[in-house]
N, C-alpha and C. Protein backbone atom coordinates (compact mmCIF):
# COMPACT_ATOMS: atom_id res chain seq x y z
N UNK A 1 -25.24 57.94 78.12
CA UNK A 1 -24.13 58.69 78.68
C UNK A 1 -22.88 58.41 77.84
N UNK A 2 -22.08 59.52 77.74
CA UNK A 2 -21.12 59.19 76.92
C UNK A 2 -19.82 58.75 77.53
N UNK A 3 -18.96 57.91 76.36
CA UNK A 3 -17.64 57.45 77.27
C UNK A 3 -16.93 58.16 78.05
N UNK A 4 -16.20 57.40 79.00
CA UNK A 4 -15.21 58.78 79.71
C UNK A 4 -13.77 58.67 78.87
N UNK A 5 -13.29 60.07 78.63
CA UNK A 5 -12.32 60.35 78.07
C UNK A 5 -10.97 59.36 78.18
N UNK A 6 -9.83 59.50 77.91
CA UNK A 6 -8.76 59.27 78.24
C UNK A 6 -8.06 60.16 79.75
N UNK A 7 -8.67 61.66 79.45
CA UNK A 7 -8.38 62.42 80.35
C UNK A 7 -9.01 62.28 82.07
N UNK A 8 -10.25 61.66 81.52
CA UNK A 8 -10.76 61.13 82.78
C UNK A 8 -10.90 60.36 83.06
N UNK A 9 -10.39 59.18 82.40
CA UNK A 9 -10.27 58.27 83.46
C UNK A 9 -8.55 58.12 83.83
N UNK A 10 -7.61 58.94 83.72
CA UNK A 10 -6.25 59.12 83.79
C UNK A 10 -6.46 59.93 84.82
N UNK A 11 -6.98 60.80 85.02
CA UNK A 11 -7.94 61.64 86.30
C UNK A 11 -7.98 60.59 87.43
N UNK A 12 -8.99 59.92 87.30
CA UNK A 12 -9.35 58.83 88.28
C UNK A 12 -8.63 58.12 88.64
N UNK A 13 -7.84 57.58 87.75
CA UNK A 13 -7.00 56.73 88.17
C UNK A 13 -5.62 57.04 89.01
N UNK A 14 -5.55 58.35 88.76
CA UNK A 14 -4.37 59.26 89.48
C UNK A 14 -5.07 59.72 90.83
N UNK A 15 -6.45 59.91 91.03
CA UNK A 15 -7.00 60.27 92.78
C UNK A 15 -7.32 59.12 93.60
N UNK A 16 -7.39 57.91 92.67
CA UNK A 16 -7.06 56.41 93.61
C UNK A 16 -5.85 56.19 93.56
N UNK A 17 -5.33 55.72 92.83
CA UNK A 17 -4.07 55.40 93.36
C UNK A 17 -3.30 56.01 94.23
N UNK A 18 -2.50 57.63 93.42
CA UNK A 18 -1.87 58.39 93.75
C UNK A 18 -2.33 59.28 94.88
N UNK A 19 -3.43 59.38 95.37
CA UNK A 19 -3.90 60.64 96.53
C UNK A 19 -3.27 60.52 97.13
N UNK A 20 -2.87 59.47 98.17
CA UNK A 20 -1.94 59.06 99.18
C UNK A 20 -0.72 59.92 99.17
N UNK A 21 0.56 58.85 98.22
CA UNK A 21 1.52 59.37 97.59
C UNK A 21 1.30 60.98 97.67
N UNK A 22 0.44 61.28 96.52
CA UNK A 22 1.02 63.11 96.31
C UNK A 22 1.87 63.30 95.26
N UNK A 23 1.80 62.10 94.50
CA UNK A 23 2.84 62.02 93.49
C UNK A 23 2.66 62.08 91.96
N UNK A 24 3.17 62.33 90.83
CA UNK A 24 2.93 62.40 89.35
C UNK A 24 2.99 61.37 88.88
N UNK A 25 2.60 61.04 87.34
CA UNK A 25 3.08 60.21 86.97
C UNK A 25 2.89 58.37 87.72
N UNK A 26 3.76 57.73 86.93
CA UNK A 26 3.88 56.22 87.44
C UNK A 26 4.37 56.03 88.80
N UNK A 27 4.10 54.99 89.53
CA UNK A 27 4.36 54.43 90.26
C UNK A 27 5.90 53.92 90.16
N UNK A 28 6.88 53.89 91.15
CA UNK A 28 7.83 53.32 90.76
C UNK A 28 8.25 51.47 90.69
N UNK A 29 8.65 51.22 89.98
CA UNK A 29 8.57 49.66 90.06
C UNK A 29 9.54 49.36 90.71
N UNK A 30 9.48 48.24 91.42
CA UNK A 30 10.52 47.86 92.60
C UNK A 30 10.72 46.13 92.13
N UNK A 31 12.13 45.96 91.84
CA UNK A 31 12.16 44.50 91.34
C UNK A 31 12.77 43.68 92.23
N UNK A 32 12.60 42.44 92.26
CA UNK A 32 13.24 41.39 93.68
C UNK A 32 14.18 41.49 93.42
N UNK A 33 14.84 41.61 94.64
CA UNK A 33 16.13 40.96 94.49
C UNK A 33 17.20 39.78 93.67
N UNK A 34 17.89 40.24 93.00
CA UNK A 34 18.36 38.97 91.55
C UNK A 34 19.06 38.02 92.92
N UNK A 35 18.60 36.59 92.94
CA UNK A 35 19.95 35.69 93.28
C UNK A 35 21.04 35.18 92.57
N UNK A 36 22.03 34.66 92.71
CA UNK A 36 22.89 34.26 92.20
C UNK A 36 22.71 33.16 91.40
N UNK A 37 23.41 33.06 90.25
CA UNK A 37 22.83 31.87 89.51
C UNK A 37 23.54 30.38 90.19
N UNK A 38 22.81 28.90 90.00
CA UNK A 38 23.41 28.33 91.23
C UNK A 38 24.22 28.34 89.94
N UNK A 39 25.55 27.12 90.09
CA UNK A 39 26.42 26.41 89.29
C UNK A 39 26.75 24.84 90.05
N UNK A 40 26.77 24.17 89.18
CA UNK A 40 26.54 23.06 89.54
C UNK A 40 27.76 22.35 89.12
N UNK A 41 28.36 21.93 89.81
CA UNK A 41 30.48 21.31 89.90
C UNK A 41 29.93 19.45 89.91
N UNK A 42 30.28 19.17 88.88
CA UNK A 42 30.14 17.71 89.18
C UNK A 42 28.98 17.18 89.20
N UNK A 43 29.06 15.62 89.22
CA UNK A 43 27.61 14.98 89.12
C UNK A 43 26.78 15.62 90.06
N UNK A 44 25.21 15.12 89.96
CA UNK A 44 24.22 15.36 90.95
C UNK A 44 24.59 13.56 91.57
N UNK A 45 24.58 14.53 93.04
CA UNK A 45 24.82 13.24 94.21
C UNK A 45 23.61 12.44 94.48
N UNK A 46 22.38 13.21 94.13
CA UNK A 46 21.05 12.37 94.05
C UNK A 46 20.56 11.27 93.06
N UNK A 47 20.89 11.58 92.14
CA UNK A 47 20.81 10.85 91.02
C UNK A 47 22.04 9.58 90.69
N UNK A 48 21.36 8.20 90.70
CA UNK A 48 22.07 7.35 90.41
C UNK A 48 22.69 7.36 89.09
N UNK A 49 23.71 6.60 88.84
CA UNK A 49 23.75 6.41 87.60
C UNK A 49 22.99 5.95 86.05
N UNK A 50 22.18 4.69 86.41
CA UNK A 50 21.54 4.21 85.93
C UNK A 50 19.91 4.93 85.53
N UNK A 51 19.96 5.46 86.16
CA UNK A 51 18.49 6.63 86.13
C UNK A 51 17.99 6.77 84.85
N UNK A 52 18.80 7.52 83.87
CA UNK A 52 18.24 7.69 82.57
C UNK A 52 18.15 6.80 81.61
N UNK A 53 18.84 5.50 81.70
CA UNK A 53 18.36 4.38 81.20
C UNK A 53 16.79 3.87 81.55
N UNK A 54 16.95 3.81 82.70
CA UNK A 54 15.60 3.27 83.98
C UNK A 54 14.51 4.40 83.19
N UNK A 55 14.46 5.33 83.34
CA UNK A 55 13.71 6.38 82.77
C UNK A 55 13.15 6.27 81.16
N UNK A 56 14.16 6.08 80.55
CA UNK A 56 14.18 5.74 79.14
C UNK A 56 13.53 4.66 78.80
N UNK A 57 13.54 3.70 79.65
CA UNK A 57 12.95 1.69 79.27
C UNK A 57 11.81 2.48 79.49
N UNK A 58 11.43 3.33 80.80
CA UNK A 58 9.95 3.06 81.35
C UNK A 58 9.51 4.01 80.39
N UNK A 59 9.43 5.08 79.78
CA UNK A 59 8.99 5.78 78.70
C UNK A 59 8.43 4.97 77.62
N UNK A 60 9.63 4.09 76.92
CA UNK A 60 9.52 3.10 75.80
C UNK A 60 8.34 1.94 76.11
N UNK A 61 8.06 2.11 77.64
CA UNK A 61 6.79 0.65 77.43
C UNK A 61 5.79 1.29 77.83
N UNK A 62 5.51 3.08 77.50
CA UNK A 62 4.31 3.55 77.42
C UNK A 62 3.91 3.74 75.87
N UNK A 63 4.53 3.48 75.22
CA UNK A 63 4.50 3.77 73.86
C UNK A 63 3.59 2.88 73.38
N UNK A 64 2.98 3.24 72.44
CA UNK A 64 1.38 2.48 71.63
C UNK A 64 2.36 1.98 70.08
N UNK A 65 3.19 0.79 69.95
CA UNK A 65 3.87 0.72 68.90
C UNK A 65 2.60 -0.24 68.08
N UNK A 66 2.58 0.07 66.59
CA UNK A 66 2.08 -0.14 65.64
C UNK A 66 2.18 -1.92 65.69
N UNK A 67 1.11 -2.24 65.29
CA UNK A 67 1.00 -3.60 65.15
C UNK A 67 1.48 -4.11 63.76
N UNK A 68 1.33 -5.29 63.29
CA UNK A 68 2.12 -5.95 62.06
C UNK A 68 1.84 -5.34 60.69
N UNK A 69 0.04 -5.36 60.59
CA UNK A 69 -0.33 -4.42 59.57
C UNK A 69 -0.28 -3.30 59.68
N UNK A 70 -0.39 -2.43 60.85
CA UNK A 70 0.13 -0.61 60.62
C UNK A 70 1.24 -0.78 59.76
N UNK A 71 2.48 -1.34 60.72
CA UNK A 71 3.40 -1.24 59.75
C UNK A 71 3.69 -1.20 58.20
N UNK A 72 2.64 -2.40 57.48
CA UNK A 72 2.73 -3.43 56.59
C UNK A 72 2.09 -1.65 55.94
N UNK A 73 1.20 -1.24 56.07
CA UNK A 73 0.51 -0.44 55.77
C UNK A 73 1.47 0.63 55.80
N UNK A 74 2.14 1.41 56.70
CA UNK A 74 2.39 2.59 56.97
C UNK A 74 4.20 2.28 55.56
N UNK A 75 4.67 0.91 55.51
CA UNK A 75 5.30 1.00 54.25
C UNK A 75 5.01 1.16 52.76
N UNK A 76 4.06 0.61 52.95
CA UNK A 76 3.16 0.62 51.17
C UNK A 76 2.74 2.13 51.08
N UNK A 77 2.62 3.17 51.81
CA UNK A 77 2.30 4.34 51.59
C UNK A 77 3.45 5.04 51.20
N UNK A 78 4.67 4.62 51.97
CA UNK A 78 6.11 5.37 51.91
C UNK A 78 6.55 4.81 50.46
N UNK A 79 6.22 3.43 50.07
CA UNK A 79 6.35 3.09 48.61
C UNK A 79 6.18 4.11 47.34
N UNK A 80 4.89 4.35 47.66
CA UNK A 80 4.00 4.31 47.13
C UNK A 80 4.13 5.85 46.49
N UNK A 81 4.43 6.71 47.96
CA UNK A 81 4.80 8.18 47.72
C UNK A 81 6.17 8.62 47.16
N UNK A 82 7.50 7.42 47.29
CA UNK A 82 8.59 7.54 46.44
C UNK A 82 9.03 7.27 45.19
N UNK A 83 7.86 6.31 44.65
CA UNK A 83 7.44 6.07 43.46
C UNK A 83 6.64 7.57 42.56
N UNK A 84 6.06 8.18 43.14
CA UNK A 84 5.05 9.05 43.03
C UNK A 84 6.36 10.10 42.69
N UNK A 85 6.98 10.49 43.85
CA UNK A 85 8.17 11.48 43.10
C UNK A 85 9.13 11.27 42.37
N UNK A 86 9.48 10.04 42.59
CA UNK A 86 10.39 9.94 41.25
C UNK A 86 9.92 9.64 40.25
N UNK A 87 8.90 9.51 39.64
CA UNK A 87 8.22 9.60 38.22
C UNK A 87 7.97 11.04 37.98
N UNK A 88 7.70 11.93 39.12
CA UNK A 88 7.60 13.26 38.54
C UNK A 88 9.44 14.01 38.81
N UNK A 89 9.71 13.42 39.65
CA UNK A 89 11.48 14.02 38.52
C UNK A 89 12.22 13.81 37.69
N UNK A 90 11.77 12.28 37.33
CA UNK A 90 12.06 11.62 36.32
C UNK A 90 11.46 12.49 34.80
N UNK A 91 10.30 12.94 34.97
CA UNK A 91 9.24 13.34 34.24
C UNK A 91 10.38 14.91 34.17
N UNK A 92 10.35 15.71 35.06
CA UNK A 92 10.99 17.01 34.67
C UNK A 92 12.53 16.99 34.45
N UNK A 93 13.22 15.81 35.09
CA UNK A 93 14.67 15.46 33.84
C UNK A 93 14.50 15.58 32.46
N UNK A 94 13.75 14.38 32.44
CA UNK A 94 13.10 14.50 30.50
C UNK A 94 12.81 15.58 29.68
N UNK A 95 12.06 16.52 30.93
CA UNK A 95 11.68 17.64 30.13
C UNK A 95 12.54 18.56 29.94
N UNK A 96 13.53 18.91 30.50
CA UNK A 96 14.76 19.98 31.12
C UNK A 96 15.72 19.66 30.15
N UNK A 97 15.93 17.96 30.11
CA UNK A 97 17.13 17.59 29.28
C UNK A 97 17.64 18.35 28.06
N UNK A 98 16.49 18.79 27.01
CA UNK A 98 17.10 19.02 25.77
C UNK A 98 17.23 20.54 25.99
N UNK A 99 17.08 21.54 26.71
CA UNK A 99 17.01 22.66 26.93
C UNK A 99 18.59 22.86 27.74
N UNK A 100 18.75 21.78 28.23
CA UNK A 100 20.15 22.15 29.17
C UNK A 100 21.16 21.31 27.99
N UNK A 101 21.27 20.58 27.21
CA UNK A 101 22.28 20.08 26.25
C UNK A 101 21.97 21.35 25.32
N UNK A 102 21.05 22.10 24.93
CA UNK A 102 21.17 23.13 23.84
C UNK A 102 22.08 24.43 24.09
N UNK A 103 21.41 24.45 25.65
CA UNK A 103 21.63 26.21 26.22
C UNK A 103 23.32 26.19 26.82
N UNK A 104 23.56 24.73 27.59
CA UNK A 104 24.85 24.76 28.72
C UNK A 104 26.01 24.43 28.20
N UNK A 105 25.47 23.29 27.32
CA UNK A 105 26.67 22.29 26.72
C UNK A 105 26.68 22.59 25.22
C-alpha cells in the first residue's frame, strides 16, 4: 500500500482534531499567564552569613587532590612541554632573523 500523502494525512488530522471546533487551519495557542519578575532588595534573610565559606570548605574536602608523585609527575610534563616550545621558537627566531634584518631594517 502506498504512503499517505501530505494531503491526507492533513485531511485526517483536520477531522480529528478540528471536527468539533468547525474550524481552519491551526489551533490557537493560548500562553500562561507571564508573572512578575520577583526582585530581590537586600540580603536573603535565610541565608547566614558564613554559608558560602561553609559551602566552599565542604566542596574542597570532596576533592581527590593529587598525591606527592602526581604532582612530581604532572610538573616534569609541564617542563618538559615548555622546553619543547621554546626550542621550536627559538628554532623559528633563527630562521626569520635574517629575512627580517634584510627585508625591515
Amino acid at each position: 500500500m502506498a504512503r499517505e500523502t501530505r494531503k491526507q494525512r492533513r485531511a485526517a488530522r483536520a477531522a480529528a482534531d478540528g471536527a468539533a471546533a468547525g474550524r481552519r487551519g491551526r489551533p490557537t495557542q493560548v500562553r500562561p499567564a507571564q508573572q512578575p519578575v520577583k526582585q530581590q532588595t537586600g540580603r536573603k534573610a535565610q541565608q547566614p552569613r558564613g554559608q558560602f565559606v561553609r559551602e566552599s570548605a565542604a566542596e574542597l574536602r570532596k576533592v581527590d587532590w593529587p598525591n606527592r608523585a602526581q604532582t612530581f609527575q604532572g610538573v616534569i610534563v609541564v617542563i618538559i612541554a615548555c622546553v619543547i616550545v621554546g626550542a621550536y621558537l627559538w628554532g623559528l627566531d633563527q630562521m626569520f632573523r635574517p629575512l627580517v634584518d634584510r627585508v625591515l631594517l
